[in-house]
PDB file of N, CA and C in Angstrom:
ATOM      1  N   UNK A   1      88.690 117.901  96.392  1.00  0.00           N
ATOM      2  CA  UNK A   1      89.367 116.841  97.108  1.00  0.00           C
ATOM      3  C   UNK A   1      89.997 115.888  96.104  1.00  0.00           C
ATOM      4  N   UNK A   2      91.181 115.386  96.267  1.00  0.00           N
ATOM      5  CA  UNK A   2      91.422 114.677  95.608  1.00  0.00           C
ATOM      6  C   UNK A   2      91.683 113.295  96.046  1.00  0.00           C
ATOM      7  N   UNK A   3      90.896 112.356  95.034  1.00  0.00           N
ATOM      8  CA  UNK A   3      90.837 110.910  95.235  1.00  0.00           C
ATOM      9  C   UNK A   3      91.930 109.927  94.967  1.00  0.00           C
ATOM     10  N   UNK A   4      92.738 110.480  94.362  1.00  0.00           N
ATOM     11  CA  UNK A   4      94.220 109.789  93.636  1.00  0.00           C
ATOM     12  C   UNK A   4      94.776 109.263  95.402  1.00  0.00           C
ATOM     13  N   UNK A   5      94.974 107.762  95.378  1.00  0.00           N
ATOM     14  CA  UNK A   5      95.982 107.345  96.403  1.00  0.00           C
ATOM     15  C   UNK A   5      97.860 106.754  95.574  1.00  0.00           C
ATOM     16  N   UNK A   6      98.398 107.561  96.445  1.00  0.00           N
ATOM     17  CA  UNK A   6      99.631 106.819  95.799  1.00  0.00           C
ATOM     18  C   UNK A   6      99.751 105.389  96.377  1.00  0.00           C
ATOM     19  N   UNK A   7     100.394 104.316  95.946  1.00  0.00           N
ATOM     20  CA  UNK A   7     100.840 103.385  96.517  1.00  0.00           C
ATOM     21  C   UNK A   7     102.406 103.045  95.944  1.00  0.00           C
ATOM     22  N   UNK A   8     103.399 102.971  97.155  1.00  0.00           N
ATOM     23  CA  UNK A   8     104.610 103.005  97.194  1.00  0.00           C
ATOM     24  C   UNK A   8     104.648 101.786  96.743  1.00  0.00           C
ATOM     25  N   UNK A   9     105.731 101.208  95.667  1.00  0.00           N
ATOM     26  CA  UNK A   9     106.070  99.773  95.372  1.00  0.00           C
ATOM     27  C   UNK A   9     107.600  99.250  95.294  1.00  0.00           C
ATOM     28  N   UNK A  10     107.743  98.358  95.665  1.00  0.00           N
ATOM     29  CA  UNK A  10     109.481  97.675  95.562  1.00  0.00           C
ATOM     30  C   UNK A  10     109.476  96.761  94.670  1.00  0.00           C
ATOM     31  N   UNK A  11     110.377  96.513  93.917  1.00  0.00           N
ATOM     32  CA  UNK A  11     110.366  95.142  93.064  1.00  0.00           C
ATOM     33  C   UNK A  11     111.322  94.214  94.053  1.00  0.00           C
ATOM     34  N   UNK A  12     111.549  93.069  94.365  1.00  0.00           N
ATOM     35  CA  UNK A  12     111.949  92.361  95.455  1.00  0.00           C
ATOM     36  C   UNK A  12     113.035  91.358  94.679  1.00  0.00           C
ATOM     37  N   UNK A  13     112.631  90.712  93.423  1.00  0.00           N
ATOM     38  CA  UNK A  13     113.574  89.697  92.440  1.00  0.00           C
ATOM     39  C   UNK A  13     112.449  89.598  90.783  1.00  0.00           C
ATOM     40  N   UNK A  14     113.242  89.639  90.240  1.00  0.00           N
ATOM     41  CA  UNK A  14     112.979  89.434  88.795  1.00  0.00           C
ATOM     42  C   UNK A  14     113.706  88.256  87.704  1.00  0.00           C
ATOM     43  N   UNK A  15     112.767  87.912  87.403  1.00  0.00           N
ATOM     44  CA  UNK A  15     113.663  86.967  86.186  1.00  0.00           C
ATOM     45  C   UNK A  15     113.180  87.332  84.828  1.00  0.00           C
ATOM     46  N   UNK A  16     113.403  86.066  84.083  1.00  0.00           N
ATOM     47  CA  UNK A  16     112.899  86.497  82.571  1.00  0.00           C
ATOM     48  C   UNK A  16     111.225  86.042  82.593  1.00  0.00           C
ATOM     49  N   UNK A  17     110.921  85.423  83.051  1.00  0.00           N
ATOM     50  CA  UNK A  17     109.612  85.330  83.274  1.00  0.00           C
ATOM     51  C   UNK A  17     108.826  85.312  84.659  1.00  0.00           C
ATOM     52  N   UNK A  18     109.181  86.047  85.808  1.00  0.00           N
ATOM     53  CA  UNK A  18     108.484  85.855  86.772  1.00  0.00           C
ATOM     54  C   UNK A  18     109.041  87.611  87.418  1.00  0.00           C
ATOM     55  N   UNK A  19     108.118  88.174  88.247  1.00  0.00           N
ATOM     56  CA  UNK A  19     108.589  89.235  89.162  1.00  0.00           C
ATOM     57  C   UNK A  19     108.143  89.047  90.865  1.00  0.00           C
ATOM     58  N   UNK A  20     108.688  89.468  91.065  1.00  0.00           N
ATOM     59  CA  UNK A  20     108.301  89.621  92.929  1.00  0.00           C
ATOM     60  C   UNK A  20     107.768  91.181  93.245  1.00  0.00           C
ATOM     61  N   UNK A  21     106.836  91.663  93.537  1.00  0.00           N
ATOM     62  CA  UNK A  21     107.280  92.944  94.066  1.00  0.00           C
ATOM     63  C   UNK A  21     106.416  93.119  95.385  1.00  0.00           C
ATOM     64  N   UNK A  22     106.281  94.047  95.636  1.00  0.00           N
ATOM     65  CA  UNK A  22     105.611  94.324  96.978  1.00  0.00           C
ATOM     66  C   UNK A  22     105.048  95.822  97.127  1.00  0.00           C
ATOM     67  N   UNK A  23     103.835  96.160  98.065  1.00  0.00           N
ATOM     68  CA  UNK A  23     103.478  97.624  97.854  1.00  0.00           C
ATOM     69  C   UNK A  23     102.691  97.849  99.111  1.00  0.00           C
ATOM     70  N   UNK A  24     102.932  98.887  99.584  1.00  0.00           N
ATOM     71  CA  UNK A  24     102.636  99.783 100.678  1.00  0.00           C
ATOM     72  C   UNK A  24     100.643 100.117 100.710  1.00  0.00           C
ATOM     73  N   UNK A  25     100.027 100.019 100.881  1.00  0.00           N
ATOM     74  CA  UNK A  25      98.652 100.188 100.636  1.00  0.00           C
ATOM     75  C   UNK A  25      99.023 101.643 101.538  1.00  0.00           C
ATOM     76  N   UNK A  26      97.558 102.100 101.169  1.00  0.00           N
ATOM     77  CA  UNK A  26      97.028 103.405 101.680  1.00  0.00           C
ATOM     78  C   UNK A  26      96.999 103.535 103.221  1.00  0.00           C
ATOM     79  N   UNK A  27      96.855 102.196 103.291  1.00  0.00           N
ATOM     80  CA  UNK A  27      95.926 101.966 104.965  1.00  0.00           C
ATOM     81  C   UNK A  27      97.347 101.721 105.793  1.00  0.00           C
ATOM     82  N   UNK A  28      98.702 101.613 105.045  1.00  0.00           N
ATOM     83  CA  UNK A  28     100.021 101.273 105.393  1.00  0.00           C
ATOM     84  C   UNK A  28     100.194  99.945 106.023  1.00  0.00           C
ATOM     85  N   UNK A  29      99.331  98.741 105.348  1.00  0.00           N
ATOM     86  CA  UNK A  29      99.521  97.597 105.220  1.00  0.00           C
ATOM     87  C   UNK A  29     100.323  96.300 103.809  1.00  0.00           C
ATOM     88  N   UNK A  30     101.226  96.159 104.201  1.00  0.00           N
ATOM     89  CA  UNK A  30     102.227  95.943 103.262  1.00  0.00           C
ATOM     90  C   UNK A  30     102.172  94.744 102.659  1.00  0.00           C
ATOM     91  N   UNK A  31     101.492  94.344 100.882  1.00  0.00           N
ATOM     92  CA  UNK A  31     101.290  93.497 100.643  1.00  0.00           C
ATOM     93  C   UNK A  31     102.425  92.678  99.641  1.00  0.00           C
ATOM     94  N   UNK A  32     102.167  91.551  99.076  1.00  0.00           N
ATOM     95  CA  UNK A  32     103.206  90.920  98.456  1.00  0.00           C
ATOM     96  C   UNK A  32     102.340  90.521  97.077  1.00  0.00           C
ATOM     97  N   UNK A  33     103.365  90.476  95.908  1.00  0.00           N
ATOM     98  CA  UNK A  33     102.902  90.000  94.867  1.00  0.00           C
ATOM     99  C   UNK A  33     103.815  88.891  93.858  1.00  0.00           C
ATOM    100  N   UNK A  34     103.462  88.219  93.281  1.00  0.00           N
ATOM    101  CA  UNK A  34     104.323  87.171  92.683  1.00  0.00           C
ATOM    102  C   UNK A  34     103.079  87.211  91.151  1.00  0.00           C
ATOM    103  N   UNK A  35     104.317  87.760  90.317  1.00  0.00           N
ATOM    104  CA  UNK A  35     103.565  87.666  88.372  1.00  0.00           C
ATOM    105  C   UNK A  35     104.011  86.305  87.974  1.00  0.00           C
ATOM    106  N   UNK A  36     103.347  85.691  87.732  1.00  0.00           N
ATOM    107  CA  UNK A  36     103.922  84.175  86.870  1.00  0.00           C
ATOM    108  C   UNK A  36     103.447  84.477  85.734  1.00  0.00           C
ATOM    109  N   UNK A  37     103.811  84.846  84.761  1.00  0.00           N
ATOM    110  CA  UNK A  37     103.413  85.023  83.876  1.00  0.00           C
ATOM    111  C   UNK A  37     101.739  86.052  83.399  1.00  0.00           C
ATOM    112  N   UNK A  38     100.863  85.330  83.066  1.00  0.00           N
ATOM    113  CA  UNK A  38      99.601  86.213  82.863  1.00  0.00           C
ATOM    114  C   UNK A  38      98.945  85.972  84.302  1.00  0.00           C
ATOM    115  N   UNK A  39      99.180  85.258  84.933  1.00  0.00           N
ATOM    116  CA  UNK A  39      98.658  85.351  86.592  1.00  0.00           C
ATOM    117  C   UNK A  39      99.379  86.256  87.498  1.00  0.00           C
ATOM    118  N   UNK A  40      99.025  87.089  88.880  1.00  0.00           N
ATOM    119  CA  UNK A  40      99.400  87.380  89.398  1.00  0.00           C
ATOM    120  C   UNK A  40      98.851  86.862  90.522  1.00  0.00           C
ATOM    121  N   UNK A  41      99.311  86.709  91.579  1.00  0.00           N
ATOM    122  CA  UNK A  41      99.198  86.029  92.880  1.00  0.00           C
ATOM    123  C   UNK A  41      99.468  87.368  94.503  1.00  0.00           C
ATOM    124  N   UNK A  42      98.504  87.477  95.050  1.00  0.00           N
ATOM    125  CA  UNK A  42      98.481  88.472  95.671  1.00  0.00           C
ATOM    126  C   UNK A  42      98.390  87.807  97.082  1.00  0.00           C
ATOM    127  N   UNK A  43      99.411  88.146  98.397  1.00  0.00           N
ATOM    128  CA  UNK A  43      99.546  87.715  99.779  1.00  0.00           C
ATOM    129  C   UNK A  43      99.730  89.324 100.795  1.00  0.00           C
ATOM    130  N   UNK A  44      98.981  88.684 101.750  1.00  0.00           N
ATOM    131  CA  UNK A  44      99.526  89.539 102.906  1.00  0.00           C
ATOM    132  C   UNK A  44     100.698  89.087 103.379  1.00  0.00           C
ATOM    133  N   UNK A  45     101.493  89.699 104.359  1.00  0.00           N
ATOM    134  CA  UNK A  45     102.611  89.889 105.037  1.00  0.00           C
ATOM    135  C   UNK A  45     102.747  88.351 105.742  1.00  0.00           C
ATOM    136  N   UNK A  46     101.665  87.944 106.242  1.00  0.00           N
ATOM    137  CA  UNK A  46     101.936  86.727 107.056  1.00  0.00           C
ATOM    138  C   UNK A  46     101.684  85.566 105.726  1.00  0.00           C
ATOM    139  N   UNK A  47     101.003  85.342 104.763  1.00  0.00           N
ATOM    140  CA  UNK A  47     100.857  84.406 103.713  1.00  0.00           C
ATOM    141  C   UNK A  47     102.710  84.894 102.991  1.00  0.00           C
ATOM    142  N   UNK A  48     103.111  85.985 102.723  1.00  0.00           N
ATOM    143  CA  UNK A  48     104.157  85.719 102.047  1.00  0.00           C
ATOM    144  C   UNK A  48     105.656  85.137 103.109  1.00  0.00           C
ATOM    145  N   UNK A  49     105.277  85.186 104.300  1.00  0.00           N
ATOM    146  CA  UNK A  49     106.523  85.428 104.746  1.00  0.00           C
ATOM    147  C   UNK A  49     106.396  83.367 105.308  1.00  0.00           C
ATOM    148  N   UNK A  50     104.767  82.728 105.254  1.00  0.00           N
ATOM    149  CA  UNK A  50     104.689  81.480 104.787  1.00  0.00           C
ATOM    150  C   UNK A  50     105.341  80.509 103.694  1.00  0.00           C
ATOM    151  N   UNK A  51     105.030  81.411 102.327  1.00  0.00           N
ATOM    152  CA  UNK A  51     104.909  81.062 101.603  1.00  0.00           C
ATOM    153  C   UNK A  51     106.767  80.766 101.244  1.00  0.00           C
ATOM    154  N   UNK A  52     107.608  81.834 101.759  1.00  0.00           N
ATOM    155  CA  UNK A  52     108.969  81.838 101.237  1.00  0.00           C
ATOM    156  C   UNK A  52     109.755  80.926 102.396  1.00  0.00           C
ATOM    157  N   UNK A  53     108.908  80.534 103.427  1.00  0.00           N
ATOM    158  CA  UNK A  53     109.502  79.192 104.057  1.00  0.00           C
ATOM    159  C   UNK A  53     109.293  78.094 103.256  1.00  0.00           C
ATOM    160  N   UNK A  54     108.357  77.984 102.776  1.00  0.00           N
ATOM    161  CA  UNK A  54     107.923  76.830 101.742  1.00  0.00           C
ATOM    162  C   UNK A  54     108.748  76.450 100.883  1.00  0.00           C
ATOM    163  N   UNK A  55     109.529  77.933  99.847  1.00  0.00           N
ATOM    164  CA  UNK A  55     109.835  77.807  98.637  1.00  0.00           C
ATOM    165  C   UNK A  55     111.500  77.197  99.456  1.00  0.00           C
ATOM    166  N   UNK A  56     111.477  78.072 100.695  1.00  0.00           N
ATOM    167  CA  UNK A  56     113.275  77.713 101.316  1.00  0.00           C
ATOM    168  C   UNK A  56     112.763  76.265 101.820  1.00  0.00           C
ATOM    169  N   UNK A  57     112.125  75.595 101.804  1.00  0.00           N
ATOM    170  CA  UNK A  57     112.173  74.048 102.086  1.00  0.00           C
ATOM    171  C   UNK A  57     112.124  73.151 100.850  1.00  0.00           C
ATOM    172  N   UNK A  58     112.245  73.780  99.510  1.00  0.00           N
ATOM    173  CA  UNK A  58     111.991  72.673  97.909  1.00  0.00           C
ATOM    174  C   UNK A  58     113.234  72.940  97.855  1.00  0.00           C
ATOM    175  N   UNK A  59     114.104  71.652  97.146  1.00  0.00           N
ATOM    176  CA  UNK A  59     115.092  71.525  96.270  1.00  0.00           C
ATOM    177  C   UNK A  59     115.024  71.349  95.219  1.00  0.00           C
ATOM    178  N   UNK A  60     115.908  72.164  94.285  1.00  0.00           N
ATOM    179  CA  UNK A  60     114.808  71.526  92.890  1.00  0.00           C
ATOM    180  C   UNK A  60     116.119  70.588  92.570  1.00  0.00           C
ATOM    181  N   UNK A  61     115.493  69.548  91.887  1.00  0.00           N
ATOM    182  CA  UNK A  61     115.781  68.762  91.724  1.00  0.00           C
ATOM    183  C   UNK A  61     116.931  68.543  90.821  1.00  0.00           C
ATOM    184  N   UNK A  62     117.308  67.159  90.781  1.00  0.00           N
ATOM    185  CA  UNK A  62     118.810  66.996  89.844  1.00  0.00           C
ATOM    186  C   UNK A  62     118.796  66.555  88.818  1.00  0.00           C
ATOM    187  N   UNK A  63     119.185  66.807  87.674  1.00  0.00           N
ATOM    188  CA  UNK A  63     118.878  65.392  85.930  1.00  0.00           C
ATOM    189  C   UNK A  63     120.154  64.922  86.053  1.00  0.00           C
ATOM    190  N   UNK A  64     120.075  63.645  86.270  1.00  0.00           N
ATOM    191  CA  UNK A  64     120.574  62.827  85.542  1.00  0.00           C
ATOM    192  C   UNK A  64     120.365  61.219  85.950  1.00  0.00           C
TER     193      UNK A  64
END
């Protein structure tokens, strides 16, 4: 029998220091991930689809 599960993955946006991606679990529950650097930050479907109302409600801000 073999124990190997694949898990399907998307990369979603990338920069020079941050990635987005996302991946299909076994159980075909579709999770979200955000790398900040040496952290990674792991959401379900309803925490990410929270979380990117959040980021669409910050302005970043102006210098001067």
């Amino acid at each position: 029998m073999n124990d190997k599960m694949d898990v399907n993955t998307e990369t979603l946006g990338e920069s020079a220091n941050f990635v987005a991606w996302s991946s299909v679990e076994p159980d075909g529950e579709t999770t979200y991930h955000l790398e900040l650097g040496a952290v990674t930050v792991h959401f379900f479907h309803e925490e990410w689809i929270e979380l990117l109302g959040l980021m669409h409600e910050l302005e970043a801000p102006t210098r001067g």
